[in-house]
Protein backbone atom coordinates (compact mmCIF):
# COMPACT_ATOMS: atom_id res chain seq x y z
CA UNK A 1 52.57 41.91 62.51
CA UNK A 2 52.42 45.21 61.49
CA UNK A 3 55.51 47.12 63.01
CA UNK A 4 57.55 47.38 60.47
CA UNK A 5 57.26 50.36 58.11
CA UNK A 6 54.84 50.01 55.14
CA UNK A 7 55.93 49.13 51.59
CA UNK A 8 55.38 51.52 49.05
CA UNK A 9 52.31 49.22 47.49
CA UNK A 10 51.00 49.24 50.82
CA UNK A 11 51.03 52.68 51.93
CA UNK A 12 49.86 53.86 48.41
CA UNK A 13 47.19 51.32 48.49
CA UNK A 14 46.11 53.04 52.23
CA UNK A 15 46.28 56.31 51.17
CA UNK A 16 44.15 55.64 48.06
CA UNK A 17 41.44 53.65 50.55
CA UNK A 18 41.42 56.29 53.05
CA UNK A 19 41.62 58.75 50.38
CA UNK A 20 38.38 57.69 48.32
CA UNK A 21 36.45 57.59 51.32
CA UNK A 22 36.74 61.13 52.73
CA UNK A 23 40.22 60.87 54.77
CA UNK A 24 42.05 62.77 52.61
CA UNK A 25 44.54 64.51 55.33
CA UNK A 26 47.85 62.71 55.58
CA UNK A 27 48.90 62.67 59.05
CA UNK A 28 51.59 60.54 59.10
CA UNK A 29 52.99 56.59 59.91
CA UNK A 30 54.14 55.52 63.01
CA UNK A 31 55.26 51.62 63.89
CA UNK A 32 53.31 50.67 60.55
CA UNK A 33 50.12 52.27 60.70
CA UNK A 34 49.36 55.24 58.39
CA UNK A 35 47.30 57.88 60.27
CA UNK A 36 44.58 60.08 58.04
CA UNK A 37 41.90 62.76 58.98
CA UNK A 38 39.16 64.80 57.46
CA UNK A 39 38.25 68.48 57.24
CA UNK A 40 34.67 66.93 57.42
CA UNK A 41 34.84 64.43 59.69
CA UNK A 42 35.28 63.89 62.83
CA UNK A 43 38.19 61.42 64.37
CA UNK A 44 41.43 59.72 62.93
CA UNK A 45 41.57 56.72 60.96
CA UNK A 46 44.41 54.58 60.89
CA UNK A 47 45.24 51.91 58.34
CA UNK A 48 47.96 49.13 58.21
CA UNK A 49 48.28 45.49 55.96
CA UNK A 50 50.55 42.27 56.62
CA UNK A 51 51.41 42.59 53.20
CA UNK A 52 50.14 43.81 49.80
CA UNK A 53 47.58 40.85 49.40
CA UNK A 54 46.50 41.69 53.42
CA UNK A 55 45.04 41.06 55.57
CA UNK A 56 44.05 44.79 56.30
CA UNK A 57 43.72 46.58 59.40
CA UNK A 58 41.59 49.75 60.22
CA UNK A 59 42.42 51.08 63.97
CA UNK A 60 39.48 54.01 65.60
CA UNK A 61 39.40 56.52 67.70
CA UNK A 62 35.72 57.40 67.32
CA UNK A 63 33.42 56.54 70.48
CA UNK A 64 29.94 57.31 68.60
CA UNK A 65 31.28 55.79 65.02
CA UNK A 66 32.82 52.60 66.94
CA UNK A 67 29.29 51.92 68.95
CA UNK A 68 27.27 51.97 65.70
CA UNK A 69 29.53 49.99 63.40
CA UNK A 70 29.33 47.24 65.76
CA UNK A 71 31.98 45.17 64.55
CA UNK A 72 33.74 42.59 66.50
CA UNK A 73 36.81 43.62 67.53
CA UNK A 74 40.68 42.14 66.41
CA UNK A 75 43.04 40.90 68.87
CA UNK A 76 45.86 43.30 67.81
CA UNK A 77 47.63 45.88 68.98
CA UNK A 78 48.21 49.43 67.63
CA UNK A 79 46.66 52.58 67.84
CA UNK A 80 42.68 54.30 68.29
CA UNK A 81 40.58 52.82 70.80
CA UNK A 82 39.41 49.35 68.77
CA UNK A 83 41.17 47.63 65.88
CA UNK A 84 39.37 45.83 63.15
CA UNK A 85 41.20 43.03 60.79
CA UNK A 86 39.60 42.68 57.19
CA UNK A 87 40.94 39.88 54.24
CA UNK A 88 40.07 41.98 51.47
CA UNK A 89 40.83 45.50 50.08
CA UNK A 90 37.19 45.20 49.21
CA UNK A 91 35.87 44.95 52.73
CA UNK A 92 37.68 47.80 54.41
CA UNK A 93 36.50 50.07 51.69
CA UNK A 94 33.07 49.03 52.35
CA UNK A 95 33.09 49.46 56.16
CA UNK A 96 35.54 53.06 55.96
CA UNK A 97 32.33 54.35 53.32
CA UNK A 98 30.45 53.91 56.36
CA UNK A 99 32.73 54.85 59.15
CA UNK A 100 32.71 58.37 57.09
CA UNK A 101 29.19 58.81 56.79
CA UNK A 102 28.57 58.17 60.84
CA UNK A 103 32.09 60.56 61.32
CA UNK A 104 30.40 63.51 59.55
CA UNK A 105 26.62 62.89 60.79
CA UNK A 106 27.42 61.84 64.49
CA UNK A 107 27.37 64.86 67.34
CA UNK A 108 28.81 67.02 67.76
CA UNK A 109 29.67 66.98 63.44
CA UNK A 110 26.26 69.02 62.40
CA UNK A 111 26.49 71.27 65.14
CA UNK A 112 29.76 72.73 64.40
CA UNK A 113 29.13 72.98 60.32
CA UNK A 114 25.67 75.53 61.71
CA UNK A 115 27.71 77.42 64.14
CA UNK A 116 30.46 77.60 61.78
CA UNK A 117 27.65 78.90 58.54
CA UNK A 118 25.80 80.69 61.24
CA UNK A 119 28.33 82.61 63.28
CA UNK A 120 28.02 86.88 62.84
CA UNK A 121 24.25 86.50 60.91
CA UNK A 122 21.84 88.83 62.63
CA UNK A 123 19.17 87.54 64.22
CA UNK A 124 17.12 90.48 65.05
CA UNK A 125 13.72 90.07 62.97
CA UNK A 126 11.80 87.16 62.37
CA UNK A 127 13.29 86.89 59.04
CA UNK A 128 16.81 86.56 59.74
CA UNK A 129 15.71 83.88 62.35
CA UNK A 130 13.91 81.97 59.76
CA UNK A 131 17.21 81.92 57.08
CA UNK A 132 19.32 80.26 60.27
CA UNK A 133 16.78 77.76 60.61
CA UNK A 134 16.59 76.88 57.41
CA UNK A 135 20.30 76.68 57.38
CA UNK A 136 19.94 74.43 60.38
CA UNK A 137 17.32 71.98 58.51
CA UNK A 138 19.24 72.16 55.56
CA UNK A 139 22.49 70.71 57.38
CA UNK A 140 19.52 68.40 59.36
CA UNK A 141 18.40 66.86 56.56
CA UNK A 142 22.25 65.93 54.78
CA UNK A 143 23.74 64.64 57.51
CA UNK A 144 20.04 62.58 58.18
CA UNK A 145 20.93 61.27 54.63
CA UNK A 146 24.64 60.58 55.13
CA UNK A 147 23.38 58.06 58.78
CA UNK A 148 20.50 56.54 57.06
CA UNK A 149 22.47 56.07 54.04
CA UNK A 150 20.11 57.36 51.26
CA UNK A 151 17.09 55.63 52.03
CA UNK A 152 14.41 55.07 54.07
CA UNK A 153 15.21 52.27 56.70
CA UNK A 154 11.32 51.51 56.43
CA UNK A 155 10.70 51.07 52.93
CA UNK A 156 13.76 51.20 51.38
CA UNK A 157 12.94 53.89 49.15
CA UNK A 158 16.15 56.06 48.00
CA UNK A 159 14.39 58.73 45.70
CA UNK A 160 15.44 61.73 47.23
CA UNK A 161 12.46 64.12 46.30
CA UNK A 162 10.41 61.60 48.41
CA UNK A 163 12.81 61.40 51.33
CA UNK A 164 12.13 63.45 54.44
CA UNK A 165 14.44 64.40 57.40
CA UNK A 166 11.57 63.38 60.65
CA UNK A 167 12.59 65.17 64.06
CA UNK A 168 11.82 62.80 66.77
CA UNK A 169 11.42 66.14 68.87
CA UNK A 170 9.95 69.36 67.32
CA UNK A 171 12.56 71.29 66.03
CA UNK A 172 10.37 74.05 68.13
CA UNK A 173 10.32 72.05 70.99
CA UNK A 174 14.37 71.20 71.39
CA UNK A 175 15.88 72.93 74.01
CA UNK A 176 19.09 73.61 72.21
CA UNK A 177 20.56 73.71 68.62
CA UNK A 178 22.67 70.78 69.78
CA UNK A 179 18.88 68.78 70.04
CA UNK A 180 17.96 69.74 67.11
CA UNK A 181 21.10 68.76 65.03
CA UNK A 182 21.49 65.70 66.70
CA UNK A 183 20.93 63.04 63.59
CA UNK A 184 19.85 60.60 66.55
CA UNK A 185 16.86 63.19 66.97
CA UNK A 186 16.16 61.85 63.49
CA UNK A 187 14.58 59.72 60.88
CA UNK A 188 14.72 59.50 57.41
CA UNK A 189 11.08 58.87 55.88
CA UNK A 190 9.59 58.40 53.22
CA UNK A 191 6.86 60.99 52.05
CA UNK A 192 3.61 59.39 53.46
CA UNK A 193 5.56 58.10 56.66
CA UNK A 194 6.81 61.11 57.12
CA UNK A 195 3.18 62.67 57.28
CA UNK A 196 2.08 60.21 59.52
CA UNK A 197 5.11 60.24 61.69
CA UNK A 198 4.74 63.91 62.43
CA UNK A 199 1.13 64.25 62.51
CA UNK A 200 1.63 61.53 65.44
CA UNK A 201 -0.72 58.55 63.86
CA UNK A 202 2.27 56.46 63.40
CA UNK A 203 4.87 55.98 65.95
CA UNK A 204 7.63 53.15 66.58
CA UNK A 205 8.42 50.94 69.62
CA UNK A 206 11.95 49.99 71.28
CA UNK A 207 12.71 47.64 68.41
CA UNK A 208 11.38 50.59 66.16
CA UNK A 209 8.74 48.31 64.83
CA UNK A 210 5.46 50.69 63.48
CA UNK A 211 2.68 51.38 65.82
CA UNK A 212 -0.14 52.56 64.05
CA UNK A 213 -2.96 54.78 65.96
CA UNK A 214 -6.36 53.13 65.52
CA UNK A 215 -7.83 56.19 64.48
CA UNK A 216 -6.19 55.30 60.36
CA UNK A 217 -8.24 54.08 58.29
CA UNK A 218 -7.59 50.23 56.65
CA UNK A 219 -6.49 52.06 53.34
CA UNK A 220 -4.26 54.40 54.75
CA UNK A 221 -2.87 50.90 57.29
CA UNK A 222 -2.55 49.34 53.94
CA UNK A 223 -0.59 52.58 52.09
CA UNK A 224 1.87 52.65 55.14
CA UNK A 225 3.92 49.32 54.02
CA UNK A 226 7.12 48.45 55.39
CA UNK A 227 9.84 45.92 54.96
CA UNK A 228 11.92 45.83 57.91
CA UNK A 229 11.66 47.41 61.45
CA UNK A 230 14.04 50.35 61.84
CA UNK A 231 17.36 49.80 63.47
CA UNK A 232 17.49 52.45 66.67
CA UNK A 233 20.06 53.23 69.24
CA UNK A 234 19.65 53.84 72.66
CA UNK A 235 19.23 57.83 71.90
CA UNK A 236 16.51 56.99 69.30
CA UNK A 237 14.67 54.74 71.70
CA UNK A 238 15.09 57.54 74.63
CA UNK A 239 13.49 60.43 72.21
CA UNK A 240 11.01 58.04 70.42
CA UNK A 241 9.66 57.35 74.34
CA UNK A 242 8.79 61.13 74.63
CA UNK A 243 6.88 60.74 70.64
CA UNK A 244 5.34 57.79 71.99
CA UNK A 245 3.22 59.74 74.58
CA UNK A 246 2.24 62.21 72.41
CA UNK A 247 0.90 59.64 69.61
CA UNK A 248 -1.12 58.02 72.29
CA UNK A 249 -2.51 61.53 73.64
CA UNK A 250 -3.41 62.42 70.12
CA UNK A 251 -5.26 59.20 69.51
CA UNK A 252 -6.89 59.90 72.90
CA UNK A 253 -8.02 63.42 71.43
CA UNK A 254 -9.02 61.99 68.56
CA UNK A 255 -11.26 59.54 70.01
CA UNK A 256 -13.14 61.45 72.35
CA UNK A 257 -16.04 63.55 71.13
CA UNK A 258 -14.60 66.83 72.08
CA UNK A 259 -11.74 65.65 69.69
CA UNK A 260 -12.89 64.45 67.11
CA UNK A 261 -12.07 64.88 63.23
C-alpha cells in the first residue's frame, strides 16, 4: 500500500505538511514513508499517501502525544508505534498542528528548554534565583498555551492578556523542576478563574467539572461561568486530588470562627 517509493507530488506534498507544522528536519524515506523531526519537538513523524489524491498516512513514535490524541488506530503496517489513515490533505494537517503542540509541551519538552536557558546562571542570591524562576514560568506558561491551545478550556476565552498559566501544585511546593514544568501540573485560566483557582474557592472533580466552595458569594457563583467541563488526564486528575484537599481545608478555615474573613 505504501511500499513503494513516493512520487515526487507526494513526497513534496509531505514535506510541505510536515514542514508547515513544525517538522522541518528531513530525515529521510524508507519503504515509502518519509521520516521528519524537530529541533523543538520531541519524537519523529512519519508521513506516506496511496497516491497524490490519498488517502494519507501519519505513523508515531510519541507515547505521551499518541495517549492524548486519542485517535483510533489504522490497520497498517509501517513504522512508529501507531499508524493513523486520513482521506484528506486537510485532515492530517489539522491533527499534525496538534501532534506539534503536545510534542513541544509534553515532558520531558519544557524541562530541557529551562535546563538548556538555565545551565551556568548563578544562583547564589535571592535575585539570581528569582530571574531562573521567572525563566521557568515564562517557559510554564508557553508551553501551557501550546496544550491548551490558546484558550481557556473553561470559557473559551483566547485573549491572551486574560489568560493565566494555573499550577495544580505550588510552584513552591513541587519537589523538582521536572513538577513544576510538567504542563499536566497545569491549567490555562482565565483571569477570574485563575484567582479563584489559586486562592482554592474553586476546584474541579475527576471529570474536571467546577466545584465551587460555599463560602462565594451568588455574584461571584454567577461571574465564574463556564461552557464545558475541562478535559483532564490521568496526571491532571492525580494532582487536582492533592488541590482538592486543600480547597476543602480552606473552606473549613473559612467557616469556622477562628477562620473567618
Amino acid at each position: 500500500m505504501v511500499e513503494a517509493p513516493q512520487s515526487f507530488i507526494v513526497r513534496e506534498e509531505c514535506e510541505k505538511a510536515a514542514s508547515q507544522n513544525g517538522f522541518r528536519r528531513v530525515l529521510g524515506e524508507e519503504a515509502g514513508w518519509a521520516a521528519f523531526g524537530s529541533t523543538t519537538a520531541q519524537g519523529t513523524i512519519h508521513l506516506a499517501a496511496a497516491g497524490v489524491q490519498g488517502p494519507w498516512f501519519l505513523a508515531l513514535d510519541h507515547t505521551g502525544v499518541i495517549a492524548e490524541l486519542d485517535l483510533l488506530p489504522a490497520d497498517v503496517p509501517g513504522p512508529g508505534r501507531v499508524r493513523h489513515v486520513f482521506d484528506s490533505l486537510g485532515a492530517l494537517y489539522s491533527v499534525l498542528h496538534r501532534v506539534y503542540e503536545l510534542a513541544i509541551s509534553l515532558p520531558d519538552a519544557p524541562l530541557r528548554e529551562f535546563e538548556a536557558r538555565v545551565a551556568g546562571l548563578p544562583r547564589a542570591t535571592e535575585v539570581e534565583r528569582l530571574v531562573i524562576q521567572r525563566i521557568g514560568q515564562d517557559i510554564f506558561r508557553t508551553r501551557l498555551m501550546d496544550y491548551w491551545q490558546g484558550r481557556c478550556p473553561l470559557t473559551g476565552i483566547s485573549d491572551v492578556a486574560l489568560l493565566r498559566a494555573s499550577h495544580i501544585i505550588p510552584w513552591a511546593e513541587c519537589e523538582s523542576d521536572a513538577e513544576r514544568l510538567d504542563v499536566h501540573n497545569g491549567l490555562l485560566l482565565s483571569a477570574l478563574w485563575d484567582a479563584a483557582f489559586d486562592r482554592a474557592v474553586v476546584t474541579f472533580d475527576d471529570e474536571g467539572t467546577p466545584e465551587l466552595s460555599p463560602c462565594l458569594s451568588e455574584q461571584a457563583r454567577a461571574e465564574l461561568r463556564w461552557s464545558s467541563p475541562i478535559s483532564l488526564t490521568d496526571e491532571h486528575r492525580r494532582r487536582l486530588a492533592r488541590h482538592r484537599e486543600r480547597a476543602r481545608g480552606a473552606s473549613a478555615g473559612r467557616e469556622s470562627p477562628s477562620g473567618a474573613l
